[in-house]
N, C-alpha and C. Protein backbone atom coordinates (compact mmCIF):
# COMPACT_ATOMS: atom_id res chain seq x y z
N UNK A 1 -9.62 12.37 -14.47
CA UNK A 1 -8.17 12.39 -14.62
C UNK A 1 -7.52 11.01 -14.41
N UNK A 2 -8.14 10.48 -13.96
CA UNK A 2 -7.42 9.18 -12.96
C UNK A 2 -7.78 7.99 -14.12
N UNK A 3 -8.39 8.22 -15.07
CA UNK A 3 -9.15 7.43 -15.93
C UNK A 3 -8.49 7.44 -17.42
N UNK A 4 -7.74 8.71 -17.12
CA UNK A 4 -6.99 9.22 -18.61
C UNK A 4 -5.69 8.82 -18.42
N UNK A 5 -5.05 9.01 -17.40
CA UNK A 5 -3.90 8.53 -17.12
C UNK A 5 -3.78 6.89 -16.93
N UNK A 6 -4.74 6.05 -17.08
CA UNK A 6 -4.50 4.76 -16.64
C UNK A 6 -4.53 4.45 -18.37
N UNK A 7 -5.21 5.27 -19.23
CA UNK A 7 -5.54 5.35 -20.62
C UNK A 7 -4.16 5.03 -21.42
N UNK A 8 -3.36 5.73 -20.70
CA UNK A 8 -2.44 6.82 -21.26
C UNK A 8 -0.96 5.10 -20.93
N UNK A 9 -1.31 4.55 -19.97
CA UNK A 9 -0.31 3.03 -19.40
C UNK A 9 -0.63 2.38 -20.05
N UNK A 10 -2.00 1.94 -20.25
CA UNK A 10 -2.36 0.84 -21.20
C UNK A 10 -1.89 1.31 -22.59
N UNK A 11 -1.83 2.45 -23.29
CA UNK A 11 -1.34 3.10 -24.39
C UNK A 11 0.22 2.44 -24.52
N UNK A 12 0.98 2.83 -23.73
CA UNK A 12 2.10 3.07 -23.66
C UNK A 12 2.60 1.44 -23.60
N UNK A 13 2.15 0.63 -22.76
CA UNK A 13 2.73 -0.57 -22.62
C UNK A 13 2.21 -1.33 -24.02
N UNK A 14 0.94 -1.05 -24.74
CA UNK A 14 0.67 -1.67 -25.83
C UNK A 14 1.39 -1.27 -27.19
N UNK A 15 1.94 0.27 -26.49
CA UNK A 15 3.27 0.33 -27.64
C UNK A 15 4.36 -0.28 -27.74
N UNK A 16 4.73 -0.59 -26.73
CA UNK A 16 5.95 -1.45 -26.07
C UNK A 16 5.84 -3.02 -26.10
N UNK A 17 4.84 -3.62 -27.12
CA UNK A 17 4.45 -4.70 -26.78
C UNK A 17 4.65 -5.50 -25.64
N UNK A 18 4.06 -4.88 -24.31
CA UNK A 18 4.28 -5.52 -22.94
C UNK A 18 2.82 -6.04 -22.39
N UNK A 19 1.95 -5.30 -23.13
CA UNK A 19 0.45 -5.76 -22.99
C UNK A 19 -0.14 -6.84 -23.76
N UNK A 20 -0.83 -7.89 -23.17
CA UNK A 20 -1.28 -9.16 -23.64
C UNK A 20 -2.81 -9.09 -24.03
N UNK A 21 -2.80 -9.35 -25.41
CA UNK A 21 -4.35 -9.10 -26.26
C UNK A 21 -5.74 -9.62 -25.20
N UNK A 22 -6.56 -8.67 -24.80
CA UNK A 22 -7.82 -8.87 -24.37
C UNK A 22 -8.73 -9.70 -25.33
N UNK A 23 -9.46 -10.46 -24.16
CA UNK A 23 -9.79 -11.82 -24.27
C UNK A 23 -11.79 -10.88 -24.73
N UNK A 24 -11.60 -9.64 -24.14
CA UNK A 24 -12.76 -8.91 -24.51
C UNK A 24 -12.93 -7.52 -24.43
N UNK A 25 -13.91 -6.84 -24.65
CA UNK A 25 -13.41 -5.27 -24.83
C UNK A 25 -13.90 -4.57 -23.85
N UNK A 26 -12.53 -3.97 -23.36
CA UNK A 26 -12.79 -2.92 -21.79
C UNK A 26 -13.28 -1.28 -22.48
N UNK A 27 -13.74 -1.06 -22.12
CA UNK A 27 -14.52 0.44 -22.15
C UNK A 27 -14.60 0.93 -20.19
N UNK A 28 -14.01 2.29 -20.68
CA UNK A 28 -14.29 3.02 -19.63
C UNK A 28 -14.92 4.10 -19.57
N UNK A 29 -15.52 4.35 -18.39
CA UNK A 29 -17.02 5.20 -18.68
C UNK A 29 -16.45 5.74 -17.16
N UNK A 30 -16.42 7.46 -17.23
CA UNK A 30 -16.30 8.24 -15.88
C UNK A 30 -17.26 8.79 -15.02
N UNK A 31 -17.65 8.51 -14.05
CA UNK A 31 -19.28 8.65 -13.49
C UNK A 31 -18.75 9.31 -12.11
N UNK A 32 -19.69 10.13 -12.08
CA UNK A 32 -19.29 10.95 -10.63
C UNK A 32 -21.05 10.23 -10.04
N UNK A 33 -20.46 9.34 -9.25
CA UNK A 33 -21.13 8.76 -8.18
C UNK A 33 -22.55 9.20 -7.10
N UNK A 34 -22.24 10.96 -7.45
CA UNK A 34 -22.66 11.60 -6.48
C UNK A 34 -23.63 12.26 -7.39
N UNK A 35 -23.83 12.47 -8.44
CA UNK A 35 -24.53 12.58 -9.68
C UNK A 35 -25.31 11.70 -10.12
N UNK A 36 -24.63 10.24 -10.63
CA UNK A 36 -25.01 9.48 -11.81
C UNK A 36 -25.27 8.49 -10.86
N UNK A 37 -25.75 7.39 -11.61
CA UNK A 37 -25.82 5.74 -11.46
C UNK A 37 -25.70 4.88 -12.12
N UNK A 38 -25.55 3.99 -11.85
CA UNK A 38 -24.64 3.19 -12.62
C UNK A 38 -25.52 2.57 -13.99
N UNK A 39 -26.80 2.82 -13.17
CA UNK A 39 -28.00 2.10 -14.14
C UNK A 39 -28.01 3.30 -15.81
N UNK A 40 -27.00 4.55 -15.47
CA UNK A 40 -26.87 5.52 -16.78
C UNK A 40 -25.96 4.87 -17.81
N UNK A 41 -25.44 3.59 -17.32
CA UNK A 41 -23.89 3.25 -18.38
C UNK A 41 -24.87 2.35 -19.09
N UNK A 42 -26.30 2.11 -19.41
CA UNK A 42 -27.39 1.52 -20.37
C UNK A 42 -27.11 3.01 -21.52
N UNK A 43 -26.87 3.78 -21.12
CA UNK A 43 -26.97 4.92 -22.18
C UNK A 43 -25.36 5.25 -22.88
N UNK A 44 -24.94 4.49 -22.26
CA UNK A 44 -23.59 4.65 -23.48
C UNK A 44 -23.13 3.12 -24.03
N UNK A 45 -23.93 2.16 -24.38
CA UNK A 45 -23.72 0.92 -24.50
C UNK A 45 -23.43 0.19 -24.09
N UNK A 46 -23.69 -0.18 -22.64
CA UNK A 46 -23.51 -1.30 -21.70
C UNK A 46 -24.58 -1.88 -21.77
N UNK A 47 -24.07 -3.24 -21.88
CA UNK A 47 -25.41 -4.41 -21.96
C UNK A 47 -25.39 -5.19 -20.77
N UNK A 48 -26.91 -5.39 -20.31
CA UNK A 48 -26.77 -6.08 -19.37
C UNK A 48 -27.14 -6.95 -18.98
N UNK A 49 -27.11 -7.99 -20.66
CA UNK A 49 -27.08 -9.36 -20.94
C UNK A 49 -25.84 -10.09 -20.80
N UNK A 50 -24.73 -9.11 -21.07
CA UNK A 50 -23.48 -10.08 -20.95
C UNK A 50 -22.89 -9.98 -19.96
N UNK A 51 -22.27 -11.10 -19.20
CA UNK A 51 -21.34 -11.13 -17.64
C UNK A 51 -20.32 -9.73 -18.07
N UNK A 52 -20.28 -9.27 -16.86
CA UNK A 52 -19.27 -7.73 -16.73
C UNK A 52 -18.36 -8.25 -15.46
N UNK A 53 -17.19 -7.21 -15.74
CA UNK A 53 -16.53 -7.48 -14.79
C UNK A 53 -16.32 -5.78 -13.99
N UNK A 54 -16.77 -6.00 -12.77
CA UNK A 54 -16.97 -4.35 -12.18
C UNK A 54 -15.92 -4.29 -11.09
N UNK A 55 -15.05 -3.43 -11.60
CA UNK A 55 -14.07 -2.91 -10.97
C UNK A 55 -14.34 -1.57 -10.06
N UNK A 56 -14.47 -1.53 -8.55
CA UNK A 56 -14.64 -0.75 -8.59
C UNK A 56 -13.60 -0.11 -6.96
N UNK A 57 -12.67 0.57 -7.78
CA UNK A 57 -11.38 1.14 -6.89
C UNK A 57 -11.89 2.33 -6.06
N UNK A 58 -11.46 2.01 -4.97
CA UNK A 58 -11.73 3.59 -4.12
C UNK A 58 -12.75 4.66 -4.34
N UNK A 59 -13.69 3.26 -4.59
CA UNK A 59 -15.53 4.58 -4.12
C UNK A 59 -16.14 4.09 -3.17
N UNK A 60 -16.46 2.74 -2.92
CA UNK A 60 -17.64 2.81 -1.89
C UNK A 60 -17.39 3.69 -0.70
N UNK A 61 -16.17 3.76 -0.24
CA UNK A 61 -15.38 4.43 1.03
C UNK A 61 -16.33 5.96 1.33
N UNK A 62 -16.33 6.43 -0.24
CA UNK A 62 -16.16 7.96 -0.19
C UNK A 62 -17.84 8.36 -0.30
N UNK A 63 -18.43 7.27 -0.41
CA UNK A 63 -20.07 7.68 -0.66
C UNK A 63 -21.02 7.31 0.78
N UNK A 64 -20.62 6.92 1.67
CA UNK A 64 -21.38 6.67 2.80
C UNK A 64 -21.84 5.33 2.32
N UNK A 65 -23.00 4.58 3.91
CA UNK A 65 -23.63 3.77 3.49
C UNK A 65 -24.56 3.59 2.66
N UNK A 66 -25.68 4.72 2.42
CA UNK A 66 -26.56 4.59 1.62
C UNK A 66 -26.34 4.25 0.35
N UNK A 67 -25.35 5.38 -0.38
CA UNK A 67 -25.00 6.08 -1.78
C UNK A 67 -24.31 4.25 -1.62
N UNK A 68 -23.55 3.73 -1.31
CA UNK A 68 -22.68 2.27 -1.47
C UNK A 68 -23.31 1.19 -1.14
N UNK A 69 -24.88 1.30 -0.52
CA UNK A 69 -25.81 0.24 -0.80
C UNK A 69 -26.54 0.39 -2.34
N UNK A 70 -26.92 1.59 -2.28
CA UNK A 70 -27.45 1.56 -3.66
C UNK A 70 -26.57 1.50 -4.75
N UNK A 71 -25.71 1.95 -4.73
CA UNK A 71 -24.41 1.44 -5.97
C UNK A 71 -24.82 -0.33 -5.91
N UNK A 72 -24.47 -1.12 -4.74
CA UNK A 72 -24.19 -2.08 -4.96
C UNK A 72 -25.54 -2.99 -5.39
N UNK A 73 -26.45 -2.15 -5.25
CA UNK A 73 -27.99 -2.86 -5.38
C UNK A 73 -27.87 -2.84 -6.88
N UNK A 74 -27.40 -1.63 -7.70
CA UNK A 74 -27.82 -0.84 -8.68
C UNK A 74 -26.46 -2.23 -9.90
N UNK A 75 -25.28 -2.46 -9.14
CA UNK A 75 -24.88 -3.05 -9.97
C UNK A 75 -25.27 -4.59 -10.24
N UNK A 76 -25.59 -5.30 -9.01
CA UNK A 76 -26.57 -6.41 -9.26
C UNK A 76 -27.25 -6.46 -10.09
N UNK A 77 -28.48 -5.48 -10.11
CA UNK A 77 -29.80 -5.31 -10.96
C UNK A 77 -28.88 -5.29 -12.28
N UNK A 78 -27.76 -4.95 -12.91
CA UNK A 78 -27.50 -4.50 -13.96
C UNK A 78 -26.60 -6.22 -14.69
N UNK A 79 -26.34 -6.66 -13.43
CA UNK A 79 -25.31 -7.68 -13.64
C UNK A 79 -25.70 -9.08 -14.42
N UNK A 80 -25.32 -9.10 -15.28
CA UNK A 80 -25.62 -11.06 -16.07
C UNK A 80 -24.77 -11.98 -15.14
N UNK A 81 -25.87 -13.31 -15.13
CA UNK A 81 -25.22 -14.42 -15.06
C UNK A 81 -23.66 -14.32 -14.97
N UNK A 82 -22.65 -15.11 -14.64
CA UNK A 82 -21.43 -15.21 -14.35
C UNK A 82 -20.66 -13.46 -14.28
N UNK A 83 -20.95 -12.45 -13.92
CA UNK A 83 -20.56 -11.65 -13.37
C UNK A 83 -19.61 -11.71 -12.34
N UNK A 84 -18.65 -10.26 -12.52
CA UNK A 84 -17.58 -10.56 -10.74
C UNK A 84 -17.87 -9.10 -10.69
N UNK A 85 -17.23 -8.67 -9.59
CA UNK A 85 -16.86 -7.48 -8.85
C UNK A 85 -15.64 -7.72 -8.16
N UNK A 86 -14.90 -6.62 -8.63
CA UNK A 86 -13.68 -6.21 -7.79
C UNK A 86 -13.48 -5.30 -7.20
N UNK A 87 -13.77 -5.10 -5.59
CA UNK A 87 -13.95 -3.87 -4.81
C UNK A 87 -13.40 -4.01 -3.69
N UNK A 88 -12.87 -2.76 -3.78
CA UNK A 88 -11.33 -2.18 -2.71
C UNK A 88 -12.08 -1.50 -1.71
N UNK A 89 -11.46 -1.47 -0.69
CA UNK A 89 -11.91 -0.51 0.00
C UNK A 89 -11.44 0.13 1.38
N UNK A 90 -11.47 1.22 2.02
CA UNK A 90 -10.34 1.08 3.35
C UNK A 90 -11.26 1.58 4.59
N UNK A 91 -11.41 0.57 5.60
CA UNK A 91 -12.49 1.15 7.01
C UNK A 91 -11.51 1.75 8.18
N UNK A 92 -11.71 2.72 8.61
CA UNK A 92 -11.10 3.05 9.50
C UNK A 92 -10.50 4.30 9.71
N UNK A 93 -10.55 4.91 8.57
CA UNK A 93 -10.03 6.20 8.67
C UNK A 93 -11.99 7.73 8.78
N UNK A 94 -11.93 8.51 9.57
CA UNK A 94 -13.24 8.73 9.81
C UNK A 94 -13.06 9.91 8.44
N UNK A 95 -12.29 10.40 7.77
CA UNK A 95 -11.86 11.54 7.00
C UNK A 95 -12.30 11.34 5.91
N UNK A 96 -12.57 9.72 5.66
CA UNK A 96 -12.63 9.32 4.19
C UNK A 96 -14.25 8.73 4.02
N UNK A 97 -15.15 8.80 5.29
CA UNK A 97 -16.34 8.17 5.30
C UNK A 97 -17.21 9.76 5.97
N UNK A 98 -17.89 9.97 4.70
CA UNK A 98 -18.92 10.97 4.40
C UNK A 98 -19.83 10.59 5.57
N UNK A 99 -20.45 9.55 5.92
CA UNK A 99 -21.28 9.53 7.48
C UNK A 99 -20.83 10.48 8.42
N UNK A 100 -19.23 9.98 8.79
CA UNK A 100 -18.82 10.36 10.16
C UNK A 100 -17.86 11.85 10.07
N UNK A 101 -18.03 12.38 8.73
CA UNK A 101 -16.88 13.66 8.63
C UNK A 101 -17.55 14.92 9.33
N UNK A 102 -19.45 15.20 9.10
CA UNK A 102 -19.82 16.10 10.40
C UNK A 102 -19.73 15.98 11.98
N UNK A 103 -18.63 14.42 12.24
CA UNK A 103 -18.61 14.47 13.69
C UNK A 103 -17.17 14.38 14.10
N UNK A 104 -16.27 15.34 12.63
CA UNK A 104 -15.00 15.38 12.98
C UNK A 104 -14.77 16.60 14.01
């Protein structure tokens, strides 16, 4: 949902000519974390010869340490040369970290 609606801004502002032409082509791909890996976005045409830019909003939080070491192992292994990552994240709340929610 959260993926369709951001769809739906970029739509809207590129109707409005308020959006400035990409310098390259964003594709979004919806992955439930708790399922998939990241190493599956080879199966919908992600290459992982060319630098990516990995955005990644409000997950490591929600997967514990393991599931958010291996994400982060998993996007390395996947990552070219001049690569970034952009990752958010919030410590401190025990509600939102899958480790500590059986010792609520």
């Amino acid at each position: 949902p959260i993926n369709e609606f951001k769809e739906k801004v970029f739509k809207d502002l590129d109707s409005k000519g308020l959006l400035t032409p990409s310098f390259c082509e964003r594709k979004t791909v919806d992955i439930d974390f708790l399922q998939s890996s990241v190493k599956d976005l080879l199966d919908h045409g992600f290459s992982d010869k060319m630098p990516t830019c990995w955005i990644l909003e409000g997950i490591v939080m929600y997967l514990g340490e393991e599931k958010s070491s291996s994400l982060l192992r998993d996007v390395s292994d996947l990552s070219a040369v001049g690569s970034l990552m952009i990752l958010n994240f919030f410590q401190g709340n025990p509600a939102s970290d899958p480790d500590t929610m059986e010792n609520l």
